[in-house]
PDB file of N, CA and C in Angstrom:
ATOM      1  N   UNK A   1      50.978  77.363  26.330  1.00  0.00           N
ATOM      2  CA  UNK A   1      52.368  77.430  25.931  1.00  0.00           C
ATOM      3  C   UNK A   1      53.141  78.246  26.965  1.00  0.00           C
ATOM      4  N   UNK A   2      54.237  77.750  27.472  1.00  0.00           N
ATOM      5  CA  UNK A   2      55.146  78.948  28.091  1.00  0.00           C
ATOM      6  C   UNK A   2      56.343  79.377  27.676  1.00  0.00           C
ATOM      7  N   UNK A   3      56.074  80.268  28.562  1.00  0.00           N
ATOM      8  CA  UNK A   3      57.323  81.656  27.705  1.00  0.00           C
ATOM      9  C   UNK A   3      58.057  82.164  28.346  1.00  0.00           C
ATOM     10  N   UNK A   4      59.070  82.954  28.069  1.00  0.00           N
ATOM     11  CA  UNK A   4      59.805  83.499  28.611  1.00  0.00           C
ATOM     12  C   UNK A   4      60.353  84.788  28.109  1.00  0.00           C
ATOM     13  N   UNK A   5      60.112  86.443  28.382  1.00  0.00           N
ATOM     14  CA  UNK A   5      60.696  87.095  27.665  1.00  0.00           C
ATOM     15  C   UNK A   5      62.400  87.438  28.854  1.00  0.00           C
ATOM     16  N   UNK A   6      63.262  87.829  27.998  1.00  0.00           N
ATOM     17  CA  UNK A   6      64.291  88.140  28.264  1.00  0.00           C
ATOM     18  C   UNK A   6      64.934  89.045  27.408  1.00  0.00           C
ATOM     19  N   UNK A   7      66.098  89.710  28.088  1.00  0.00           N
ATOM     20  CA  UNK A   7      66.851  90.748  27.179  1.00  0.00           C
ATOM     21  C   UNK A   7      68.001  89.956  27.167  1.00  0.00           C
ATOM     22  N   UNK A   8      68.798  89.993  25.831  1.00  0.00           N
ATOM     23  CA  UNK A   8      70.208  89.232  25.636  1.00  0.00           C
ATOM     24  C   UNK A   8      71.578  90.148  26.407  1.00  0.00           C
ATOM     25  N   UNK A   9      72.059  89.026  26.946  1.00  0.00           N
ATOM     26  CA  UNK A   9      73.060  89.518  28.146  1.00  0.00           C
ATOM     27  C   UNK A   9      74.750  89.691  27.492  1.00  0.00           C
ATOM     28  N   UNK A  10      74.695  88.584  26.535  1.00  0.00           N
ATOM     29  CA  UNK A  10      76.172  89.235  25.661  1.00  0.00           C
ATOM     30  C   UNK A  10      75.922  90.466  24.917  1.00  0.00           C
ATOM     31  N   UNK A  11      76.952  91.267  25.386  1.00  0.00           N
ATOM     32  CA  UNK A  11      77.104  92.659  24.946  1.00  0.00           C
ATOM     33  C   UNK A  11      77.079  92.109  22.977  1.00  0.00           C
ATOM     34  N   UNK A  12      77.700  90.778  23.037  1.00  0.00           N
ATOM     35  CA  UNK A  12      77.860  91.212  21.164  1.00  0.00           C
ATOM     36  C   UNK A  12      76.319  90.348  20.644  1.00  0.00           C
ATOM     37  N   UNK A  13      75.609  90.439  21.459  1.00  0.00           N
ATOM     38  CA  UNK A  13      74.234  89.667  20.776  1.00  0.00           C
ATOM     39  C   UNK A  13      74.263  87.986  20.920  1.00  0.00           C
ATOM     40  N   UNK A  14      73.169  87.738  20.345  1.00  0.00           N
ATOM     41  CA  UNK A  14      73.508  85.969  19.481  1.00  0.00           C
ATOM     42  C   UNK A  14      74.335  85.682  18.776  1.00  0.00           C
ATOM     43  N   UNK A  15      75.497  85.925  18.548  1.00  0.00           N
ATOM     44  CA  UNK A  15      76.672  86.070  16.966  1.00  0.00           C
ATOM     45  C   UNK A  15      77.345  84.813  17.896  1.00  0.00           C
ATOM     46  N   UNK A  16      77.851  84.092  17.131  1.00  0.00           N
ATOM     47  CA  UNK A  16      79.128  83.129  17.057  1.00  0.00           C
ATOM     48  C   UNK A  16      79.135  82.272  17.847  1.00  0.00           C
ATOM     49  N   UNK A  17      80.193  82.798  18.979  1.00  0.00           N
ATOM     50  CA  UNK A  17      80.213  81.610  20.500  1.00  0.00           C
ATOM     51  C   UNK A  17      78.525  82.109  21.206  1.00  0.00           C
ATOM     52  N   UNK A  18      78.524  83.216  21.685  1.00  0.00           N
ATOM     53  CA  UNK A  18      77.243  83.058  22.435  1.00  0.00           C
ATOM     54  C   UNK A  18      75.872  82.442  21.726  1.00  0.00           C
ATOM     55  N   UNK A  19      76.239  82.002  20.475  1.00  0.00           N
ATOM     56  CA  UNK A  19      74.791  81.814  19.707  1.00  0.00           C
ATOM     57  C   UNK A  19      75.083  80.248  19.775  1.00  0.00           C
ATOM     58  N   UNK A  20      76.260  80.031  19.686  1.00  0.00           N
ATOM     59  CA  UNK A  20      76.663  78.563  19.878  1.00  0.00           C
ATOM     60  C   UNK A  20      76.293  77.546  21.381  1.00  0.00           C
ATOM     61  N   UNK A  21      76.736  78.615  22.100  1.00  0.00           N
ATOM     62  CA  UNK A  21      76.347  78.647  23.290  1.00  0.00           C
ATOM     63  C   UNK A  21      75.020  78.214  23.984  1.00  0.00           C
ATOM     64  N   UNK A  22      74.040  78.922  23.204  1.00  0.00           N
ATOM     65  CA  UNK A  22      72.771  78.980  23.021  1.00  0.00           C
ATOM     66  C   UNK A  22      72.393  77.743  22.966  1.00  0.00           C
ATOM     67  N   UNK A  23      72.744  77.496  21.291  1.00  0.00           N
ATOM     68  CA  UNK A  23      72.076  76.524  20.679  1.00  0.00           C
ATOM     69  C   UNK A  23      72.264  75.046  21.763  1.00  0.00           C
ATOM     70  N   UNK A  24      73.854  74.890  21.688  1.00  0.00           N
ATOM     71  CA  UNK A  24      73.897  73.513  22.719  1.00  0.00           C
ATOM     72  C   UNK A  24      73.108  73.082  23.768  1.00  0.00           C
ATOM     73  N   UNK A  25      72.934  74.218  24.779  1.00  0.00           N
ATOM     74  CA  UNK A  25      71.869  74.623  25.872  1.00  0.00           C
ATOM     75  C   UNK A  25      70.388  74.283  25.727  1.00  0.00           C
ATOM     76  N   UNK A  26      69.979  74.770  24.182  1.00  0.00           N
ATOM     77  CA  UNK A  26      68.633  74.494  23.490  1.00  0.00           C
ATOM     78  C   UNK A  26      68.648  72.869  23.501  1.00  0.00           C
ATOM     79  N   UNK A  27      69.434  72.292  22.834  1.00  0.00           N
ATOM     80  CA  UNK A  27      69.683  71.187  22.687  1.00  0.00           C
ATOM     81  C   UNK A  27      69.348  70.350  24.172  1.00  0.00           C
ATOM     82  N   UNK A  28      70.258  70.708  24.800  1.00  0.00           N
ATOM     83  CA  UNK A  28      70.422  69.700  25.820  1.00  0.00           C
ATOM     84  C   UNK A  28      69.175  69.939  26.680  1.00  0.00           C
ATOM     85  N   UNK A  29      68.622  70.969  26.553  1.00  0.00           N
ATOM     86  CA  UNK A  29      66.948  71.122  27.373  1.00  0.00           C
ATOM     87  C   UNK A  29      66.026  70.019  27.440  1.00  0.00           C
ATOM     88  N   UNK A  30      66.154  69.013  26.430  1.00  0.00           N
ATOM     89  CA  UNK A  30      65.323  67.725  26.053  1.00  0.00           C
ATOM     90  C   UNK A  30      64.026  68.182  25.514  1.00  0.00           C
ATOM     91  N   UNK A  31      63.540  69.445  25.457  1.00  0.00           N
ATOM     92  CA  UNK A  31      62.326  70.241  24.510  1.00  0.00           C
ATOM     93  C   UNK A  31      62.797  70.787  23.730  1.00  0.00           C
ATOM     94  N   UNK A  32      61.366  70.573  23.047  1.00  0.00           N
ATOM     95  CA  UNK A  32      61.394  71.438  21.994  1.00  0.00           C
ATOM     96  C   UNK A  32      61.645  72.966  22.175  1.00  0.00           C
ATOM     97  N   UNK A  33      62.291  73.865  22.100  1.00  0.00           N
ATOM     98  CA  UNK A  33      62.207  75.090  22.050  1.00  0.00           C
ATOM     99  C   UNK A  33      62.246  76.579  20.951  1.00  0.00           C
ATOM    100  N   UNK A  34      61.371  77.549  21.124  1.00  0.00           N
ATOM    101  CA  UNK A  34      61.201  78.316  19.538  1.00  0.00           C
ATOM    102  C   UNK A  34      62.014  79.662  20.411  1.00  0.00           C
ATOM    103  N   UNK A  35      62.762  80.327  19.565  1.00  0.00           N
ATOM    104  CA  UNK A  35      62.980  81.545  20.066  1.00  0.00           C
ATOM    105  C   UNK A  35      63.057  82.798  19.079  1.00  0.00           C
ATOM    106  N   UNK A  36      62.089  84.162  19.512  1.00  0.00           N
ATOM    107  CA  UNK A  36      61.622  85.269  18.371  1.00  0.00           C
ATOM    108  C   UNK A  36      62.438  86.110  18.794  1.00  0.00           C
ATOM    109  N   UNK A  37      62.533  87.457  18.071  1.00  0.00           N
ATOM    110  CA  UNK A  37      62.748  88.290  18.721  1.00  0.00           C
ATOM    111  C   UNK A  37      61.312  89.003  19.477  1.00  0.00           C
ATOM    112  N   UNK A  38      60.901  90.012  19.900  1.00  0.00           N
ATOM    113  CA  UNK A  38      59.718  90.258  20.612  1.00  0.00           C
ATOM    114  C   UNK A  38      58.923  90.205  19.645  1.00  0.00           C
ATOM    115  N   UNK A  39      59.239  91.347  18.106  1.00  0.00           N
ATOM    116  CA  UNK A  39      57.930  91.456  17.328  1.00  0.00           C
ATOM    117  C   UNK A  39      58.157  90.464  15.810  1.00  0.00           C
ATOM    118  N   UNK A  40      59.240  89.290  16.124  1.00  0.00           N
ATOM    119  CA  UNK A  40      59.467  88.156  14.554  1.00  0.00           C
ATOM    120  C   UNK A  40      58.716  87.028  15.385  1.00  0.00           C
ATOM    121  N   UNK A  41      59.261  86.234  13.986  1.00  0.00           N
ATOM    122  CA  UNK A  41      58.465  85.132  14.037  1.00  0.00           C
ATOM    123  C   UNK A  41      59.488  83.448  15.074  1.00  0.00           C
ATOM    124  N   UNK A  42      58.772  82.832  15.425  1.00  0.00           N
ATOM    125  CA  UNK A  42      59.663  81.966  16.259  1.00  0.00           C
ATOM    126  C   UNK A  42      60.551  81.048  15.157  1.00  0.00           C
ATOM    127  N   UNK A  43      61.615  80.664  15.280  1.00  0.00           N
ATOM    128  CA  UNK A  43      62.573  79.643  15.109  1.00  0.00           C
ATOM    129  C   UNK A  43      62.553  78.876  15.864  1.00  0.00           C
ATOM    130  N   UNK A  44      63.655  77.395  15.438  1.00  0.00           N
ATOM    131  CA  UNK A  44      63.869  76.403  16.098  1.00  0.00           C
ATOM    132  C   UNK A  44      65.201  76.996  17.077  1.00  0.00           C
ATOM    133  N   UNK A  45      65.207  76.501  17.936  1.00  0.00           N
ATOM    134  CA  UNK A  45      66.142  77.345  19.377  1.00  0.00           C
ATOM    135  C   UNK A  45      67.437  76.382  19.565  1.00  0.00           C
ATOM    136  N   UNK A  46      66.988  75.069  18.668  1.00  0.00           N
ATOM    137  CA  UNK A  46      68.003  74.128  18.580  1.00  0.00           C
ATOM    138  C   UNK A  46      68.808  73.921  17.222  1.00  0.00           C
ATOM    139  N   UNK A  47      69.118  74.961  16.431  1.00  0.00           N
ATOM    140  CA  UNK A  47      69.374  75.378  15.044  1.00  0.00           C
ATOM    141  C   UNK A  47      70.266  76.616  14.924  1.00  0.00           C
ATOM    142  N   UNK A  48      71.492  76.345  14.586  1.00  0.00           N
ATOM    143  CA  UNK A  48      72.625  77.273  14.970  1.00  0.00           C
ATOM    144  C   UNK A  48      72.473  78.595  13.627  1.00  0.00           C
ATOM    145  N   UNK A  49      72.045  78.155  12.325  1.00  0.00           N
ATOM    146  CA  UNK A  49      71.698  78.671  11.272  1.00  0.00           C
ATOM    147  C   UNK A  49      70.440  79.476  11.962  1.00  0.00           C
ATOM    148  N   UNK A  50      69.304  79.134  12.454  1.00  0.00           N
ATOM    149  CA  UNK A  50      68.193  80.347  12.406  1.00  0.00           C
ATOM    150  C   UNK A  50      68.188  80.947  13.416  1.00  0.00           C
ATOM    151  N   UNK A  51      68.923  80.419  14.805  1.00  0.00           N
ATOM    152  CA  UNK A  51      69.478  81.848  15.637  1.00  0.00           C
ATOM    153  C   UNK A  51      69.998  82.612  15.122  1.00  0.00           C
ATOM    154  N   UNK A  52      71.423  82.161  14.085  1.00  0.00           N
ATOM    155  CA  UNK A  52      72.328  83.460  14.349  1.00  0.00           C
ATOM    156  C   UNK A  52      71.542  84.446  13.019  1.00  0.00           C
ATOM    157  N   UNK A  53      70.811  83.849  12.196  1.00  0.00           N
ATOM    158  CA  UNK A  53      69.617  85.040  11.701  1.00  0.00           C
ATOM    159  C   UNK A  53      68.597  85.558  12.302  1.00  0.00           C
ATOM    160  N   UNK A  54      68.376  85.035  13.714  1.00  0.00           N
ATOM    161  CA  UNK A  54      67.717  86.215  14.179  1.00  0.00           C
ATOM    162  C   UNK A  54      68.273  87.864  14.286  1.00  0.00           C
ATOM    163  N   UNK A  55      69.718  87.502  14.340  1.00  0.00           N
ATOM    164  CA  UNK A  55      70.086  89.014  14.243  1.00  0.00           C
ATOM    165  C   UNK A  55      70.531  89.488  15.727  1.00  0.00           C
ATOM    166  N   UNK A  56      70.301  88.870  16.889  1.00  0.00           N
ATOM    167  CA  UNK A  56      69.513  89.678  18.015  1.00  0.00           C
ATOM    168  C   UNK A  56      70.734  90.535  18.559  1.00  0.00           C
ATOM    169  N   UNK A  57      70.681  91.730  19.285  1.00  0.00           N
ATOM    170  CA  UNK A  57      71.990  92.563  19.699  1.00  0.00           C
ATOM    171  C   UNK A  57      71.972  92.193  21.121  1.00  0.00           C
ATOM    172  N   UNK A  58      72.958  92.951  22.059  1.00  0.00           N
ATOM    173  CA  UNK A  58      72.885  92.576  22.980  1.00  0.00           C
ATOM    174  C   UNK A  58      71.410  93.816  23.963  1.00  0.00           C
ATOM    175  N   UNK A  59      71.247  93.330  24.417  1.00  0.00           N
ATOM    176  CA  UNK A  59      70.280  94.206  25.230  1.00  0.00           C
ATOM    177  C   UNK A  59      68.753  94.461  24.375  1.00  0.00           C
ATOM    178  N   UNK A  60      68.714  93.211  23.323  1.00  0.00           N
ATOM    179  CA  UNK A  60      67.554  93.450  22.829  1.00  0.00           C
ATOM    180  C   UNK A  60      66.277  92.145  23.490  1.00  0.00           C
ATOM    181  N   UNK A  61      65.059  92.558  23.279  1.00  0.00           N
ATOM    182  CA  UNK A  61      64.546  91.240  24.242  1.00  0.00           C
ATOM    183  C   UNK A  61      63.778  90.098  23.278  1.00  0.00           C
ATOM    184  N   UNK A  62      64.049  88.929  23.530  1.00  0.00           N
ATOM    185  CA  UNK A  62      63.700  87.704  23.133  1.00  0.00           C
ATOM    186  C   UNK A  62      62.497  87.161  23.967  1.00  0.00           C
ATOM    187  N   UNK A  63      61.925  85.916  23.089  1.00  0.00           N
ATOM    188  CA  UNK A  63      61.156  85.504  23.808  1.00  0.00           C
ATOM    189  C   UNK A  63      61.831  83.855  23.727  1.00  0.00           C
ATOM    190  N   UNK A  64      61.507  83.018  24.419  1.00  0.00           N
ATOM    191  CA  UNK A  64      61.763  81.526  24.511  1.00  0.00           C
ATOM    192  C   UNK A  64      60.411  81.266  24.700  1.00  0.00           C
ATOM    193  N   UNK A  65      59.734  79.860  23.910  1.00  0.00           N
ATOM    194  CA  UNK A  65      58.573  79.523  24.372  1.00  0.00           C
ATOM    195  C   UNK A  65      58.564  77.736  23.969  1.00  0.00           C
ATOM    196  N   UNK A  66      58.120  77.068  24.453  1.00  0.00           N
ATOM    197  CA  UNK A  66      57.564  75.656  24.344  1.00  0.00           C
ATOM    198  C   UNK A  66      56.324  75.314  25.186  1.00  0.00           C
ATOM    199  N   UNK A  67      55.629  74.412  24.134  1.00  0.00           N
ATOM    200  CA  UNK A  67      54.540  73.854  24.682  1.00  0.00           C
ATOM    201  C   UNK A  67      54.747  72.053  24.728  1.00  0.00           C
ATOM    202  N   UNK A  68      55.655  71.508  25.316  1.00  0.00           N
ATOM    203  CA  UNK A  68      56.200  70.120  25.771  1.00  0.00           C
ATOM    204  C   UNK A  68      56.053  70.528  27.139  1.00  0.00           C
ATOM    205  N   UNK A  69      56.085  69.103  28.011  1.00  0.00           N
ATOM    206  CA  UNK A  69      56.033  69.047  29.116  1.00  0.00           C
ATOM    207  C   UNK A  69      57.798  68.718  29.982  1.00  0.00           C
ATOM    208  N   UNK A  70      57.411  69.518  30.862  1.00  0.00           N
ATOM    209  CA  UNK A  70      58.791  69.851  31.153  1.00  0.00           C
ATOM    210  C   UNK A  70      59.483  71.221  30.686  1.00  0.00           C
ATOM    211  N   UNK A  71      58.433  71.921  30.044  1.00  0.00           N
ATOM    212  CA  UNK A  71      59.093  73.296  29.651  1.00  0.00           C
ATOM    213  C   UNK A  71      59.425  74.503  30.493  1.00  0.00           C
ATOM    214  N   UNK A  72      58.534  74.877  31.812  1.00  0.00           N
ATOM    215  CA  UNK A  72      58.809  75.495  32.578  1.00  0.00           C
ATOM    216  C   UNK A  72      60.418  75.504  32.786  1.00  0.00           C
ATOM    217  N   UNK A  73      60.746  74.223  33.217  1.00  0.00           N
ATOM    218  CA  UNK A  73      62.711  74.068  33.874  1.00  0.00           C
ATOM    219  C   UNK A  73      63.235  74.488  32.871  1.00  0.00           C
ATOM    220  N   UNK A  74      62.965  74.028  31.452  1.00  0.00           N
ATOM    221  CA  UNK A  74      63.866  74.506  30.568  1.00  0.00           C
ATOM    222  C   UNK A  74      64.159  75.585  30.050  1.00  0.00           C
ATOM    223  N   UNK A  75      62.955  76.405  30.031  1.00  0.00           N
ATOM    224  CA  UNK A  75      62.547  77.833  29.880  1.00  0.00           C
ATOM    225  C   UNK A  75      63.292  79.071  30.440  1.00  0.00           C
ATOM    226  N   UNK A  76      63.156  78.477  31.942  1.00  0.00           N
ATOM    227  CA  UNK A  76      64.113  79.181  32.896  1.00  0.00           C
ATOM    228  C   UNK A  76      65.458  79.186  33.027  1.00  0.00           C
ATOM    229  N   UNK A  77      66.071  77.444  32.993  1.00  0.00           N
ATOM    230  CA  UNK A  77      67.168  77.830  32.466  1.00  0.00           C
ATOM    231  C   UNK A  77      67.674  78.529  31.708  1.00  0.00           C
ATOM    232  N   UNK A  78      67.017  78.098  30.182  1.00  0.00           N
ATOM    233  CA  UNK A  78      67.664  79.068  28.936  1.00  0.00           C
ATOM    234  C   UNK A  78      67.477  80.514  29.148  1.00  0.00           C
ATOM    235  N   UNK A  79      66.684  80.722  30.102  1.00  0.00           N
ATOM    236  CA  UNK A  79      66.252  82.594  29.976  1.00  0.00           C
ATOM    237  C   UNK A  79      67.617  82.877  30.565  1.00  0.00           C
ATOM    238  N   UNK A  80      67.972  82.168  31.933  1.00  0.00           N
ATOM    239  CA  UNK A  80      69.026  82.679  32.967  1.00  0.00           C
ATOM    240  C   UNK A  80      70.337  82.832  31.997  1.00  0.00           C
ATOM    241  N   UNK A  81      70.651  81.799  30.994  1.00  0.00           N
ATOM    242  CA  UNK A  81      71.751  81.581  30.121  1.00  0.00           C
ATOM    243  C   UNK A  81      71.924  83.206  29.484  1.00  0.00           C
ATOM    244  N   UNK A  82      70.889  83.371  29.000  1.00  0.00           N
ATOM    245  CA  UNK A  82      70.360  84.894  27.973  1.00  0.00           C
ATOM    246  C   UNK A  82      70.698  85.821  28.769  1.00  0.00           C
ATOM    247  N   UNK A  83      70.460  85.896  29.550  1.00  0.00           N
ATOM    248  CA  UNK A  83      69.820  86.961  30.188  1.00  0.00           C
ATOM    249  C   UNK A  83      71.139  87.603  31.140  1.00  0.00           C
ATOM    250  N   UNK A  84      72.223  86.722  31.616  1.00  0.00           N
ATOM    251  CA  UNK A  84      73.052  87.158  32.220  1.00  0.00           C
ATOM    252  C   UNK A  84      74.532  86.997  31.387  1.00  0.00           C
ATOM    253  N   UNK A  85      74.322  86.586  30.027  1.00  0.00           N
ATOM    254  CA  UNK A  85      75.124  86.278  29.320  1.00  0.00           C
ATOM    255  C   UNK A  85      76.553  84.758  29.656  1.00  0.00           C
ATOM    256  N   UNK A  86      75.811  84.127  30.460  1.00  0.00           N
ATOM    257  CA  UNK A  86      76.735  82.590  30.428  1.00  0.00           C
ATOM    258  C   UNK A  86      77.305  82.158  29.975  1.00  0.00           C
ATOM    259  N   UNK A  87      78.654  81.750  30.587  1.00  0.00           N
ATOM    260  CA  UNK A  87      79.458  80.842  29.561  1.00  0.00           C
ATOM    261  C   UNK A  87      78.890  79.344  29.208  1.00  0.00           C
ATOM    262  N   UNK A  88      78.032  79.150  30.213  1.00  0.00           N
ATOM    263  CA  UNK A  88      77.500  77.643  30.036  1.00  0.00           C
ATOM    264  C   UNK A  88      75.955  77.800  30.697  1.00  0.00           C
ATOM    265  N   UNK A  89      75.168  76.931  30.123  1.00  0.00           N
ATOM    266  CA  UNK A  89      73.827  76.234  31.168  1.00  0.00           C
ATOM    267  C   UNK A  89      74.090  75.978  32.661  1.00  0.00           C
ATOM    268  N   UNK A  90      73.157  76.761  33.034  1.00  0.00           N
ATOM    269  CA  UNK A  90      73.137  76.645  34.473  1.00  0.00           C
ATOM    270  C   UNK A  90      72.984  75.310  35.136  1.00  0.00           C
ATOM    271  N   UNK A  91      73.767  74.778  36.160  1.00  0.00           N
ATOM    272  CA  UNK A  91      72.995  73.395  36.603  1.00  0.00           C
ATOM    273  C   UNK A  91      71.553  74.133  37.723  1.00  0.00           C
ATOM    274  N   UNK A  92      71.616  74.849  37.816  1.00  0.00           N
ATOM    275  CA  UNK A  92      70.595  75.220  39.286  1.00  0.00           C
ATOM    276  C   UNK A  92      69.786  76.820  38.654  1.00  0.00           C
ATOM    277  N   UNK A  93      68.306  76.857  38.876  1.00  0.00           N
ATOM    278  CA  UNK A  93      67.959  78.072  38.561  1.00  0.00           C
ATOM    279  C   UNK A  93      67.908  78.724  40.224  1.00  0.00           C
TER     280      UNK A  93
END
């Protein structure tokens, strides 16, 4: 399975637009993707309802993980999204 840990880059967490943000990104990855916080349990990463209950703040660290093929690219993208707080999916890691 691969993974990705990251710390969340919007100062206000996963809440609202950045969780929205998220989710579309999840979506458009074409994998499956789960995302925990370090010590919960994984969710669907493409599910606007069980992100924004993860809770997550900003500067707290997540993990992203899928075991589909093709997950590496997607992985990385979504970390870069997290991680620097994006307005959008990166086209280029």
């Amino acid at each position: 399975m691969a993974e990705r840990r990251v710390n969340v880059g919007w100062a206000e967490g996963l809440h609202a637009r950045p969780a929205s943000i998220f989710v579309r990104a999840a979506t458009a990855a074409g994998v499956p993707v789960t995302i925990a916080k370090a010590d919960g349990n994984p969710v669907n990463a493409a599910s606007m309802l069980a992100v924004l209950g993860l809770g997550a703040q900003g500067g707290e660290e997540i993990v992203l993980a899928s075991d589909a093929e093709g997950a590496d690219v997607a992985l990385d993208r979504l970390a870069k999204l997290v991680a620097e707080g994006l307005d959008e999916l990166p086209e280029t890691v």
